[in-house]
PDB file of N, CA and C in Angstrom:
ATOM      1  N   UNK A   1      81.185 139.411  78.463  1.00  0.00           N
ATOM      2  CA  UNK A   1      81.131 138.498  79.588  1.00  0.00           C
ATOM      3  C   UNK A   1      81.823 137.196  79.183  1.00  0.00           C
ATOM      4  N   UNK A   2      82.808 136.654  79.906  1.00  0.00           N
ATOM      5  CA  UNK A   2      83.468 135.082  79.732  1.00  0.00           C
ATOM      6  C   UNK A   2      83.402 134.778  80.400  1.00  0.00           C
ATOM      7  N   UNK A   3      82.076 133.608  79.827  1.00  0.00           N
ATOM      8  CA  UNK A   3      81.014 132.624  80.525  1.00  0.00           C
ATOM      9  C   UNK A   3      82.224 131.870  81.385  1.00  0.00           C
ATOM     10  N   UNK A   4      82.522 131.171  80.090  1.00  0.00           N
ATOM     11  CA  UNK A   4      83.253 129.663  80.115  1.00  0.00           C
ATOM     12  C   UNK A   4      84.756 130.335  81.746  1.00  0.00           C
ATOM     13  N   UNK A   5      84.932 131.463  82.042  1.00  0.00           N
ATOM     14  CA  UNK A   5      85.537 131.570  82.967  1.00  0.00           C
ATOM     15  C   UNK A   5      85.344 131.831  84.204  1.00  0.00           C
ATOM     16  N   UNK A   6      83.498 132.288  84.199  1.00  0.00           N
ATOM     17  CA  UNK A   6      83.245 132.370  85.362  1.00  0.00           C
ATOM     18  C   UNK A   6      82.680 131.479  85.661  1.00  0.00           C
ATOM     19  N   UNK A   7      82.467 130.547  84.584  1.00  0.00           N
ATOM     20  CA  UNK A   7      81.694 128.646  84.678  1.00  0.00           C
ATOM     21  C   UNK A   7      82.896 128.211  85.882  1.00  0.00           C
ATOM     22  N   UNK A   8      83.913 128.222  85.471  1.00  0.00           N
ATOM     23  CA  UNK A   8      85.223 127.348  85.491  1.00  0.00           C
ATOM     24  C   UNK A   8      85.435 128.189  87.457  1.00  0.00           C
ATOM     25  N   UNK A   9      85.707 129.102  87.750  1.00  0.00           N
ATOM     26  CA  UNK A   9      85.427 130.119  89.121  1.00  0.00           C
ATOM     27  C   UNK A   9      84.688 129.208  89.532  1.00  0.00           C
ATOM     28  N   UNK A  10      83.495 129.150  89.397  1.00  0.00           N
ATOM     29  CA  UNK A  10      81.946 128.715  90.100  1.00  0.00           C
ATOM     30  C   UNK A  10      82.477 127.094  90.504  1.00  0.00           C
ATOM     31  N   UNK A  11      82.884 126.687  89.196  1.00  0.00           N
ATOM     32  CA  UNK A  11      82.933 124.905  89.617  1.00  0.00           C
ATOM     33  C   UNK A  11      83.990 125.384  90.464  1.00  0.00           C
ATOM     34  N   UNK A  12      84.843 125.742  90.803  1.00  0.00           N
ATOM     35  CA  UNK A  12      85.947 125.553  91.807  1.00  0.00           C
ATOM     36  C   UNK A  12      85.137 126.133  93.252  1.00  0.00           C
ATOM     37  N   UNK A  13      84.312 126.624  93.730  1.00  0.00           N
ATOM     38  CA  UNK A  13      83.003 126.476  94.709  1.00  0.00           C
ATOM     39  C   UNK A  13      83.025 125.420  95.639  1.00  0.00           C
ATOM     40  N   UNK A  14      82.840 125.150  97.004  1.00  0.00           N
ATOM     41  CA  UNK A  14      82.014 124.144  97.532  1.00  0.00           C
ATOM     42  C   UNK A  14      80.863 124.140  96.801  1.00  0.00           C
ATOM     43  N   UNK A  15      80.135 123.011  97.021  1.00  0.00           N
ATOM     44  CA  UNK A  15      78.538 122.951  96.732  1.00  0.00           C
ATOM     45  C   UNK A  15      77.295 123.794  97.686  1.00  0.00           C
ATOM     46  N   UNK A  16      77.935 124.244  98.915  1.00  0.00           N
ATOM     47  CA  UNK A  16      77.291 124.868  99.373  1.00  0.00           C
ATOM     48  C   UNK A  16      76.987 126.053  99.115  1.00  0.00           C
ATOM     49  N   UNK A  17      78.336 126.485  99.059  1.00  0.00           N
ATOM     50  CA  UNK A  17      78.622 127.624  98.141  1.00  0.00           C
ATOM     51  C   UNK A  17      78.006 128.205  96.690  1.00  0.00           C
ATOM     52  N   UNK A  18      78.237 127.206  96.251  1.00  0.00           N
ATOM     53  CA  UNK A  18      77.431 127.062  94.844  1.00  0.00           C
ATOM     54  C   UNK A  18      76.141 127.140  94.975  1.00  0.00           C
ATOM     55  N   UNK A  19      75.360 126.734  95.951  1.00  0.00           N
ATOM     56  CA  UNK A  19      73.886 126.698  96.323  1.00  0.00           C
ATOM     57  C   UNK A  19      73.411 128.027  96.514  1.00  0.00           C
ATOM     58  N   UNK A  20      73.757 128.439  97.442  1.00  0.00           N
ATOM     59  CA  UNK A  20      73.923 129.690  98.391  1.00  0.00           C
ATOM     60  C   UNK A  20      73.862 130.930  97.085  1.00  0.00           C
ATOM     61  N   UNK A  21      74.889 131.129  95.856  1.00  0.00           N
ATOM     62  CA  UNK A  21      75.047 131.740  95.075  1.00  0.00           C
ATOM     63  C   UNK A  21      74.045 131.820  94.036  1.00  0.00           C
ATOM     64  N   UNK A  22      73.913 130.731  93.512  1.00  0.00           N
ATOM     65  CA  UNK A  22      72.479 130.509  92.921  1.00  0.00           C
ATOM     66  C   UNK A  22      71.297 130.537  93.033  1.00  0.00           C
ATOM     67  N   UNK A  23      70.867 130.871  94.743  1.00  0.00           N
ATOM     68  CA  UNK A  23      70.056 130.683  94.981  1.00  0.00           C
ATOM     69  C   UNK A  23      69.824 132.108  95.037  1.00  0.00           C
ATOM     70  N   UNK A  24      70.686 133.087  95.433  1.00  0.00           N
ATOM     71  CA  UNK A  24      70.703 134.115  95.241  1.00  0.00           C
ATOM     72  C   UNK A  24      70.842 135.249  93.880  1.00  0.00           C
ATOM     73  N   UNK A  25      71.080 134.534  92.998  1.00  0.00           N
ATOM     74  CA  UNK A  25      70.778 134.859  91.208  1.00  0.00           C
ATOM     75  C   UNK A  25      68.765 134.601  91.199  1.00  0.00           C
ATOM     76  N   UNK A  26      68.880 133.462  91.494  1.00  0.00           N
ATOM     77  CA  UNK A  26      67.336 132.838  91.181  1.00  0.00           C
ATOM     78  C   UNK A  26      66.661 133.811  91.903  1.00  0.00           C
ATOM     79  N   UNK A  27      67.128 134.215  93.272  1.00  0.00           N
ATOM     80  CA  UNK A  27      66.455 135.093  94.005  1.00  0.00           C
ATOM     81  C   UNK A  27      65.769 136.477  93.362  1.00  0.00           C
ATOM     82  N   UNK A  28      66.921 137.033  92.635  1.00  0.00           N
ATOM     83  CA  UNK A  28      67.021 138.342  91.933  1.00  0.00           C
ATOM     84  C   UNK A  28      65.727 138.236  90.281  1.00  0.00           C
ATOM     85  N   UNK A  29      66.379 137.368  90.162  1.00  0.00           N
ATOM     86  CA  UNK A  29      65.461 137.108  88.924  1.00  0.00           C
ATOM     87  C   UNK A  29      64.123 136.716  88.868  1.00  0.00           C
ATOM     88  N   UNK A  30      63.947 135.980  89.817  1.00  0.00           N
ATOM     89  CA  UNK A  30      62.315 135.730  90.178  1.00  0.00           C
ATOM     90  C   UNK A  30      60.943 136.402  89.917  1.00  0.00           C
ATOM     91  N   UNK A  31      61.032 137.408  90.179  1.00  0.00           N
ATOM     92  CA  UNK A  31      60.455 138.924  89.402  1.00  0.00           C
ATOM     93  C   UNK A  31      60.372 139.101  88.031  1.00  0.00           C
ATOM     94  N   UNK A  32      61.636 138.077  87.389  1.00  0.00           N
ATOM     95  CA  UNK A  32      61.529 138.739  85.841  1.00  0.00           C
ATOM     96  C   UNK A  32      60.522 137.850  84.752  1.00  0.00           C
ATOM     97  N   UNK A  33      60.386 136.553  85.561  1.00  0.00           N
ATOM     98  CA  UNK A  33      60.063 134.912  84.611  1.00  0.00           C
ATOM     99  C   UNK A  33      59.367 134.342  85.919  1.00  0.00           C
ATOM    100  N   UNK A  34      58.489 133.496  85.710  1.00  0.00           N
ATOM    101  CA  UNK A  34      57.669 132.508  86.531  1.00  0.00           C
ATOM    102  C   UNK A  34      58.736 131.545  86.387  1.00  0.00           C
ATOM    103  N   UNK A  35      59.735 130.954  85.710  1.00  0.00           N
ATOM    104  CA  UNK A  35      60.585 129.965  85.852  1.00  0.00           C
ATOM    105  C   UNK A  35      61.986 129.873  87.003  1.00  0.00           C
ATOM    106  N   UNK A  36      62.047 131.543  86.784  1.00  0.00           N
ATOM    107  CA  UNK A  36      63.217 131.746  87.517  1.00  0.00           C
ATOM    108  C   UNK A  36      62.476 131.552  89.170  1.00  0.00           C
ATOM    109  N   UNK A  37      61.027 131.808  89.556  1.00  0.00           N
ATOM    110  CA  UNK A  37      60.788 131.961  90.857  1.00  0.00           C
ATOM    111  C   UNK A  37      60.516 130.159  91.424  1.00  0.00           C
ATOM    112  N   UNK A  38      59.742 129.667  90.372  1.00  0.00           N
ATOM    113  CA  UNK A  38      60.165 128.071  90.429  1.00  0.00           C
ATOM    114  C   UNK A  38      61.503 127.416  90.554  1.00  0.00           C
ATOM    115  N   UNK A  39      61.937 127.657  89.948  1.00  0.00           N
ATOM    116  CA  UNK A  39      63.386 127.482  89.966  1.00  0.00           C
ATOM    117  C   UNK A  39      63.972 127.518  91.503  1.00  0.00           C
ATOM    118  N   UNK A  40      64.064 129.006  92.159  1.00  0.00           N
ATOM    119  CA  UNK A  40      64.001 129.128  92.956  1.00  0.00           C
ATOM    120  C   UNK A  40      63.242 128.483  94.364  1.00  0.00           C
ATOM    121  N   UNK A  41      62.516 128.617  94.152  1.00  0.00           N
ATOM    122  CA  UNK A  41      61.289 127.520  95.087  1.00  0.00           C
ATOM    123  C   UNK A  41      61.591 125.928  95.586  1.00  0.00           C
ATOM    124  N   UNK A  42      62.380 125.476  94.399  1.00  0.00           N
ATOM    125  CA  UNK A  42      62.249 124.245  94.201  1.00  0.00           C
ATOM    126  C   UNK A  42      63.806 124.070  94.509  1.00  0.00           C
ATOM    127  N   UNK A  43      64.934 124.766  94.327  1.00  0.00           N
ATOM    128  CA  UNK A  43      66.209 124.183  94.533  1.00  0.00           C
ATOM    129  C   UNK A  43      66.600 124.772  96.093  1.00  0.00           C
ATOM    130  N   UNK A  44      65.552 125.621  96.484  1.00  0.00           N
ATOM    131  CA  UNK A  44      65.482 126.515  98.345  1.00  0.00           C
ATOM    132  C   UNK A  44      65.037 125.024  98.729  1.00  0.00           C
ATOM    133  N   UNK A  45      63.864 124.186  98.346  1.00  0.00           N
ATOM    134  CA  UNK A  45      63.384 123.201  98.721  1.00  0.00           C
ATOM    135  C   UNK A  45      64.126 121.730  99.508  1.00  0.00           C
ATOM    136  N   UNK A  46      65.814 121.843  97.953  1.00  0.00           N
ATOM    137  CA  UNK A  46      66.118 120.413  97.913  1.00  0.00           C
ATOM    138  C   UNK A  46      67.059 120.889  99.388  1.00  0.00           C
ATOM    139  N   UNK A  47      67.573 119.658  99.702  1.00  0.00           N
ATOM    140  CA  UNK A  47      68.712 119.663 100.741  1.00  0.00           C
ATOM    141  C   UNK A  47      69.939 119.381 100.219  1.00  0.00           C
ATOM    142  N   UNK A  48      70.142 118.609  99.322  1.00  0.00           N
ATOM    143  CA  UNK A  48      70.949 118.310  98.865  1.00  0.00           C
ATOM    144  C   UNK A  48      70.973 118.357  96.788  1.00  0.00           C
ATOM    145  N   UNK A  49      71.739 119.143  96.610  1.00  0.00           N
ATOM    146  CA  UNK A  49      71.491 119.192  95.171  1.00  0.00           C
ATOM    147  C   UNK A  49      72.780 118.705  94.400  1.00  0.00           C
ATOM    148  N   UNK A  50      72.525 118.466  93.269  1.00  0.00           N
ATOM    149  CA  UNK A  50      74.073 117.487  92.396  1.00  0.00           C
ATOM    150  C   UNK A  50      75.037 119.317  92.036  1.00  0.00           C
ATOM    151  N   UNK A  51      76.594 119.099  92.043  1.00  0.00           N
ATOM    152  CA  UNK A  51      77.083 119.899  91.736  1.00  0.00           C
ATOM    153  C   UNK A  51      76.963 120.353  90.228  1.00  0.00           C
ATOM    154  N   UNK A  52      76.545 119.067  89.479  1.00  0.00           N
ATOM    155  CA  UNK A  52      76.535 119.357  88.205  1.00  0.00           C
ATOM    156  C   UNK A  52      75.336 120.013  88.173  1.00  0.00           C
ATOM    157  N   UNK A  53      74.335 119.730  88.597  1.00  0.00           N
ATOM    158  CA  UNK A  53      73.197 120.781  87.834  1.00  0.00           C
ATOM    159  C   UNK A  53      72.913 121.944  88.823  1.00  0.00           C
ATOM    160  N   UNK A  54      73.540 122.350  89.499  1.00  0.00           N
ATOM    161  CA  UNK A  54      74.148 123.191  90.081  1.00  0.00           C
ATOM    162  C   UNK A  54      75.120 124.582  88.975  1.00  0.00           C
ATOM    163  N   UNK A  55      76.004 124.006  88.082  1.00  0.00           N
ATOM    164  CA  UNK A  55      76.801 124.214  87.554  1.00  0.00           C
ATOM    165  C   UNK A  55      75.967 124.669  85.870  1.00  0.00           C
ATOM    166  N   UNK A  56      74.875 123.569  85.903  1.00  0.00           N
ATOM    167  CA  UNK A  56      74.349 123.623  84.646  1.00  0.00           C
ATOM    168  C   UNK A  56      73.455 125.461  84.872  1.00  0.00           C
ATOM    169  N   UNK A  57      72.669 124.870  85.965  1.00  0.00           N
ATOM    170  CA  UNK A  57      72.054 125.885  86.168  1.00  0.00           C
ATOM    171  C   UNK A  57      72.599 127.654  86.401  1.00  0.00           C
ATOM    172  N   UNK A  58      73.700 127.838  86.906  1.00  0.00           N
ATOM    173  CA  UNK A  58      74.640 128.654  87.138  1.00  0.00           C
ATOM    174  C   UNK A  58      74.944 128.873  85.611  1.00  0.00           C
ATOM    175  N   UNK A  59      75.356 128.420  85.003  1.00  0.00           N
ATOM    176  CA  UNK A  59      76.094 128.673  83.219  1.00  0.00           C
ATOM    177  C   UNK A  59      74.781 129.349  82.401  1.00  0.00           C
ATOM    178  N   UNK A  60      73.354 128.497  82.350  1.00  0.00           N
ATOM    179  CA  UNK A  60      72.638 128.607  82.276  1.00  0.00           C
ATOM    180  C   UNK A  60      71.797 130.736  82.070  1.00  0.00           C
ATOM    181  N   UNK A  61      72.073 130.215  83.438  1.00  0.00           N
ATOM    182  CA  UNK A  61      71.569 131.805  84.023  1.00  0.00           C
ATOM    183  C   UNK A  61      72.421 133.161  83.349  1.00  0.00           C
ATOM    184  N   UNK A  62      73.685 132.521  83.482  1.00  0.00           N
ATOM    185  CA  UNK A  62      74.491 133.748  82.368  1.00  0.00           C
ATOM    186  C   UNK A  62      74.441 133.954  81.032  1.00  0.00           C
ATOM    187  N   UNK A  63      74.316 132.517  80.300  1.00  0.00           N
ATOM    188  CA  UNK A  63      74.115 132.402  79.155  1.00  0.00           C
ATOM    189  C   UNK A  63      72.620 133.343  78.901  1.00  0.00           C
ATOM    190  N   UNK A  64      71.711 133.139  79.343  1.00  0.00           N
ATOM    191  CA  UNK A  64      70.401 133.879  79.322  1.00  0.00           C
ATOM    192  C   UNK A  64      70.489 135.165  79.581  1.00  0.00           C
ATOM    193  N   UNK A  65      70.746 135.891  80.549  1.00  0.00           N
ATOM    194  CA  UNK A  65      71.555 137.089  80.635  1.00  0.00           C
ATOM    195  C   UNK A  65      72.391 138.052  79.312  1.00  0.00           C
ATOM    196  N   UNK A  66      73.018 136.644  78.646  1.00  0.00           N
ATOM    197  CA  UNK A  66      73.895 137.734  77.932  1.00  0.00           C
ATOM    198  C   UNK A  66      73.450 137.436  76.807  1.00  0.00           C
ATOM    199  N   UNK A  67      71.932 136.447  76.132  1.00  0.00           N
ATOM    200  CA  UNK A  67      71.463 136.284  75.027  1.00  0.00           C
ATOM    201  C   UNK A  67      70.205 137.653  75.031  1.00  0.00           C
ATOM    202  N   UNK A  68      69.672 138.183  76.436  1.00  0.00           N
ATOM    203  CA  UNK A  68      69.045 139.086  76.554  1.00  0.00           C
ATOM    204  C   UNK A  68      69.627 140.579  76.638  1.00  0.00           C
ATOM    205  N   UNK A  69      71.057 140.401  76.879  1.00  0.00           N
ATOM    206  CA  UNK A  69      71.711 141.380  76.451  1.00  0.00           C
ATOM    207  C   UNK A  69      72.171 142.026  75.011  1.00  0.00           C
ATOM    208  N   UNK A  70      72.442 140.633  73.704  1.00  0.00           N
ATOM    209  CA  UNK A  70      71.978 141.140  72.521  1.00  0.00           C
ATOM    210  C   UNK A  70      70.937 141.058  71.854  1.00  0.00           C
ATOM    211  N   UNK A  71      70.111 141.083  72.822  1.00  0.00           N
ATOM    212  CA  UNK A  71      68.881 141.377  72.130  1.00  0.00           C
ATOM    213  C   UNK A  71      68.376 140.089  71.387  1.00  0.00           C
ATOM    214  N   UNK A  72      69.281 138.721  72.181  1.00  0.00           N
ATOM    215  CA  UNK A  72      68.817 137.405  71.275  1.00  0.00           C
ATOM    216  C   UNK A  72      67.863 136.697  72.073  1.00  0.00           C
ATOM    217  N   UNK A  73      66.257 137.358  71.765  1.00  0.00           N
ATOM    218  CA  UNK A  73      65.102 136.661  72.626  1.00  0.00           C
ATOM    219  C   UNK A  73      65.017 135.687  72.547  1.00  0.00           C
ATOM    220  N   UNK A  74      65.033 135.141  71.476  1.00  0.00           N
ATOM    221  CA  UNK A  74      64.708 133.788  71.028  1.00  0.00           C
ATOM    222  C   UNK A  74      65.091 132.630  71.745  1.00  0.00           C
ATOM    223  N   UNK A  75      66.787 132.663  71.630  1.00  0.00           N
ATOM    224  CA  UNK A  75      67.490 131.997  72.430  1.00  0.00           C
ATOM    225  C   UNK A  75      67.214 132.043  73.918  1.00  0.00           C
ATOM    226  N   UNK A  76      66.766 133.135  74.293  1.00  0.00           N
ATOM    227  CA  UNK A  76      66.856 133.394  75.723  1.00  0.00           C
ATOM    228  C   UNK A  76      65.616 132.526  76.418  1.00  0.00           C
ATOM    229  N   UNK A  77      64.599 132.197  75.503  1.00  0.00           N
ATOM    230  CA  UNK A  77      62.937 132.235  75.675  1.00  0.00           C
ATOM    231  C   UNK A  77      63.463 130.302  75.372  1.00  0.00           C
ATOM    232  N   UNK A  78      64.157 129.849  74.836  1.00  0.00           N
ATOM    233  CA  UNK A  78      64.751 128.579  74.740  1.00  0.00           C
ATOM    234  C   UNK A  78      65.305 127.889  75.901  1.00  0.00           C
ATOM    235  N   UNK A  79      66.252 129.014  76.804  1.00  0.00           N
ATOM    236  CA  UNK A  79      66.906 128.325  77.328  1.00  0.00           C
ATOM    237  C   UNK A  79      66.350 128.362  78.924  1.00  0.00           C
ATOM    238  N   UNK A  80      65.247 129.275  78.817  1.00  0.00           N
ATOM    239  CA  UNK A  80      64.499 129.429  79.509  1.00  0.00           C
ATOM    240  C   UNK A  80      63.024 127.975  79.629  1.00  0.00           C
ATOM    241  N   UNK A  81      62.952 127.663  78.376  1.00  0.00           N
ATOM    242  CA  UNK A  81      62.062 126.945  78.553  1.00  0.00           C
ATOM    243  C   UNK A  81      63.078 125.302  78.841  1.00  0.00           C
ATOM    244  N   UNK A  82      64.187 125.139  78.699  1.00  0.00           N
ATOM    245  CA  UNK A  82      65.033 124.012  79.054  1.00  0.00           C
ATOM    246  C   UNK A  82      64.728 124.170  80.651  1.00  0.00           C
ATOM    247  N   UNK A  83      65.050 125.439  81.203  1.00  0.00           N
ATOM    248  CA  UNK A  83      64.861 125.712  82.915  1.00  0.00           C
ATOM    249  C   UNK A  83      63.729 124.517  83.315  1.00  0.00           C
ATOM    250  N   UNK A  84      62.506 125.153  82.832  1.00  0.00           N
ATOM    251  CA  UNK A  84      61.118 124.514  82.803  1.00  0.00           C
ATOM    252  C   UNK A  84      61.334 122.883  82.758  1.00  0.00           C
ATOM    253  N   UNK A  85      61.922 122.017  81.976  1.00  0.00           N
ATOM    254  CA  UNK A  85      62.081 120.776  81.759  1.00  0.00           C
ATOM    255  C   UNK A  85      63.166 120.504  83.080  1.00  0.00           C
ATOM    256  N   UNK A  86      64.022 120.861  83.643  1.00  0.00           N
ATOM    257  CA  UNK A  86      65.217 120.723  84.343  1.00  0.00           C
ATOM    258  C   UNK A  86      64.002 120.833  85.884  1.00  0.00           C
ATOM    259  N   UNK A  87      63.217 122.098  85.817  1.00  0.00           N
ATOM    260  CA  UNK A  87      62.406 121.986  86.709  1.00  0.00           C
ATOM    261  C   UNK A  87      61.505 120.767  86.974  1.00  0.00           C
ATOM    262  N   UNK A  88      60.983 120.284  86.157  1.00  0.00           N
ATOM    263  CA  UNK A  88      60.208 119.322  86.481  1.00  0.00           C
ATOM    264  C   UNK A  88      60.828 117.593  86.637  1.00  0.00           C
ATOM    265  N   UNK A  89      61.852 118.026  86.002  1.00  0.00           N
ATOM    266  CA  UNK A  89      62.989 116.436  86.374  1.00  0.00           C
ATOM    267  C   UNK A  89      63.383 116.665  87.450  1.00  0.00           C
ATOM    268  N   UNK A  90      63.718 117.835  88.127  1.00  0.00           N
ATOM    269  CA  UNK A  90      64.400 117.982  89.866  1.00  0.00           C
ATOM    270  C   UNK A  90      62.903 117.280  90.878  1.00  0.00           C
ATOM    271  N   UNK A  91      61.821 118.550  90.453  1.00  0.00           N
ATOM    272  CA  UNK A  91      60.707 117.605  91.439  1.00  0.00           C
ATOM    273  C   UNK A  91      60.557 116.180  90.963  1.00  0.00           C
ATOM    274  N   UNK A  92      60.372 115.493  89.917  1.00  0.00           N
ATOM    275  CA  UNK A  92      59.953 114.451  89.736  1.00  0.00           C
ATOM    276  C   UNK A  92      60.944 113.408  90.701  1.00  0.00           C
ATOM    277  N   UNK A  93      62.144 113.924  90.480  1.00  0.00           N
ATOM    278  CA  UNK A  93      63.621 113.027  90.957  1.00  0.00           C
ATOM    279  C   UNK A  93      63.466 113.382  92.717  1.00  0.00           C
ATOM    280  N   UNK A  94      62.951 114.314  93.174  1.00  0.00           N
ATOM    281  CA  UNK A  94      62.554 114.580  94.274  1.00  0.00           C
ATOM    282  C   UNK A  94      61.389 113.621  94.947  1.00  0.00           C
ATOM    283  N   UNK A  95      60.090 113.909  94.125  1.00  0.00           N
ATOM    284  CA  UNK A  95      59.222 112.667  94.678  1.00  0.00           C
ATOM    285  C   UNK A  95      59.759 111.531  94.845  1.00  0.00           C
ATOM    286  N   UNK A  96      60.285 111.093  93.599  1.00  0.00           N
ATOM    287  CA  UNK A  96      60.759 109.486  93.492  1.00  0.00           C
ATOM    288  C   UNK A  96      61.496 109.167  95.484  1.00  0.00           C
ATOM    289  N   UNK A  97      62.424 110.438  95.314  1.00  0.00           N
ATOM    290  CA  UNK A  97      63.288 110.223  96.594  1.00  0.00           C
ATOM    291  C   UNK A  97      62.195 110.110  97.794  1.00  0.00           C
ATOM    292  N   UNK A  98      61.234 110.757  98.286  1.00  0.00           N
ATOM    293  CA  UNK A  98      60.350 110.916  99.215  1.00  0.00           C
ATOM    294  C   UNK A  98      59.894 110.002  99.344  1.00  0.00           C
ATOM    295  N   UNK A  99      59.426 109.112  98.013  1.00  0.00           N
ATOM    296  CA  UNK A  99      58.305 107.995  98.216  1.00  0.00           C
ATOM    297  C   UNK A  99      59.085 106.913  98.755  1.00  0.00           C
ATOM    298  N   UNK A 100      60.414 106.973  98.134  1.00  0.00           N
ATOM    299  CA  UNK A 100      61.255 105.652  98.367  1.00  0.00           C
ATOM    300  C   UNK A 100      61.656 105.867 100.299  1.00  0.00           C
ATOM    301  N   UNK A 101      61.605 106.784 100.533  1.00  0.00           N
ATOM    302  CA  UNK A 101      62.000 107.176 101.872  1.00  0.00           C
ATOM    303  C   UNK A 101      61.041 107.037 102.903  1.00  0.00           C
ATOM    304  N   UNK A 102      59.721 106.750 102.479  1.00  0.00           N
ATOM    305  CA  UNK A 102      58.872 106.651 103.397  1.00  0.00           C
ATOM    306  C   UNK A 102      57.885 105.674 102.980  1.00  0.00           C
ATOM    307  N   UNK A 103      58.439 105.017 101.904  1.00  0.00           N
ATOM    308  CA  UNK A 103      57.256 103.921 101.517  1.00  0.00           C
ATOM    309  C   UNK A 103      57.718 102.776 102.698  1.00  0.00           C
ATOM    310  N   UNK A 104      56.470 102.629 103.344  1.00  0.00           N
ATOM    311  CA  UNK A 104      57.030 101.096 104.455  1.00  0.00           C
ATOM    312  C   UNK A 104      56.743  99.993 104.246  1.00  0.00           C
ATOM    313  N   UNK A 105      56.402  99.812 102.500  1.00  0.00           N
ATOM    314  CA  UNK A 105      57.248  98.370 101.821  1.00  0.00           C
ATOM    315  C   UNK A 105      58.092  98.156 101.531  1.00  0.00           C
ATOM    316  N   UNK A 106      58.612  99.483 100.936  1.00  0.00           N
ATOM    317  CA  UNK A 106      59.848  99.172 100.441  1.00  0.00           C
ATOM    318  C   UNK A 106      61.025  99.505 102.130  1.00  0.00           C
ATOM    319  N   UNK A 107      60.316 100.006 102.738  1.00  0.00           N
ATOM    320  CA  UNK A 107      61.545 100.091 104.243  1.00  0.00           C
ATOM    321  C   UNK A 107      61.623  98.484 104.907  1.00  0.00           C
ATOM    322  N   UNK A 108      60.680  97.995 104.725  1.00  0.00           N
ATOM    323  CA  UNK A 108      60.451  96.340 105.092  1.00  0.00           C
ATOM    324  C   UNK A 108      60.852  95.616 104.789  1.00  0.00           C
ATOM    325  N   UNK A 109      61.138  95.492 103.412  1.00  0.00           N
ATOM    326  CA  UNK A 109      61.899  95.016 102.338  1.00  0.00           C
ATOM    327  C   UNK A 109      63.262  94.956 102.636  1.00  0.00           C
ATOM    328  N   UNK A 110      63.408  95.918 103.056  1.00  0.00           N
ATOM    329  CA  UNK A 110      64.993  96.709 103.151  1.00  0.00           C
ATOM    330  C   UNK A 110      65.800  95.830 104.930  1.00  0.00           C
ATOM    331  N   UNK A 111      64.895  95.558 105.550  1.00  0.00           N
ATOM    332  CA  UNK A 111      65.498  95.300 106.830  1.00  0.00           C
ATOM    333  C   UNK A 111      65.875  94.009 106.930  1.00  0.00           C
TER     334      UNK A 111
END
């Protein structure tokens, strides 16, 4: 498998596109890891997501794939648990956005 060329494919994507695709990997995999169905859950959630971690996440998913293809758990169970951290910085970066969007001090502030 050459990552680094189907990385390079993918970034040339709209972002919608890119969404849409990933969301449909995450889809498939969901079944295999509690991370991949979070994962899933949570980027179906956003409306708008960055192309880069979009991209991260996409590379990501293959890289894991083909570390479970030689049989390199270790790595796989690593980059899997990075998912987990990436997961909880998307919601966290998510709340932040919500609160700021509906806090009506800070909208008061603002006018």
């Amino acid at each position: 498998m050459d990552i680094p060329k189907q990385v390079e494919h993918f970034n040339a994507l709209s972002n919608d596109t890119k969404k849409l695709k990933v969301l449909e990997m995450l889809r498939q995999l969901q079944s295999t890891h509690k991370t991949f169905e979070m994962f899933y859950k949570t980027i179906n959630s956003i409306q708008e997501i960055d192309d880069k971690m979009l991209v991260y996440i996409y590379q990501s998913i293959l890289e894991i794939a083909e570390d479970l293809s030689l049989w390199n758990k270790e790595a796989a169970e690593n980059k899997i648990k990075r998912f987990s951290e990436i997961i909880a910085e998307i919601k966290r970066q998510e709340e932040l956005d919500k609160k700021q969007e509906w806090d009506p001090e800070d909208l008061l502030k603002n006018i």
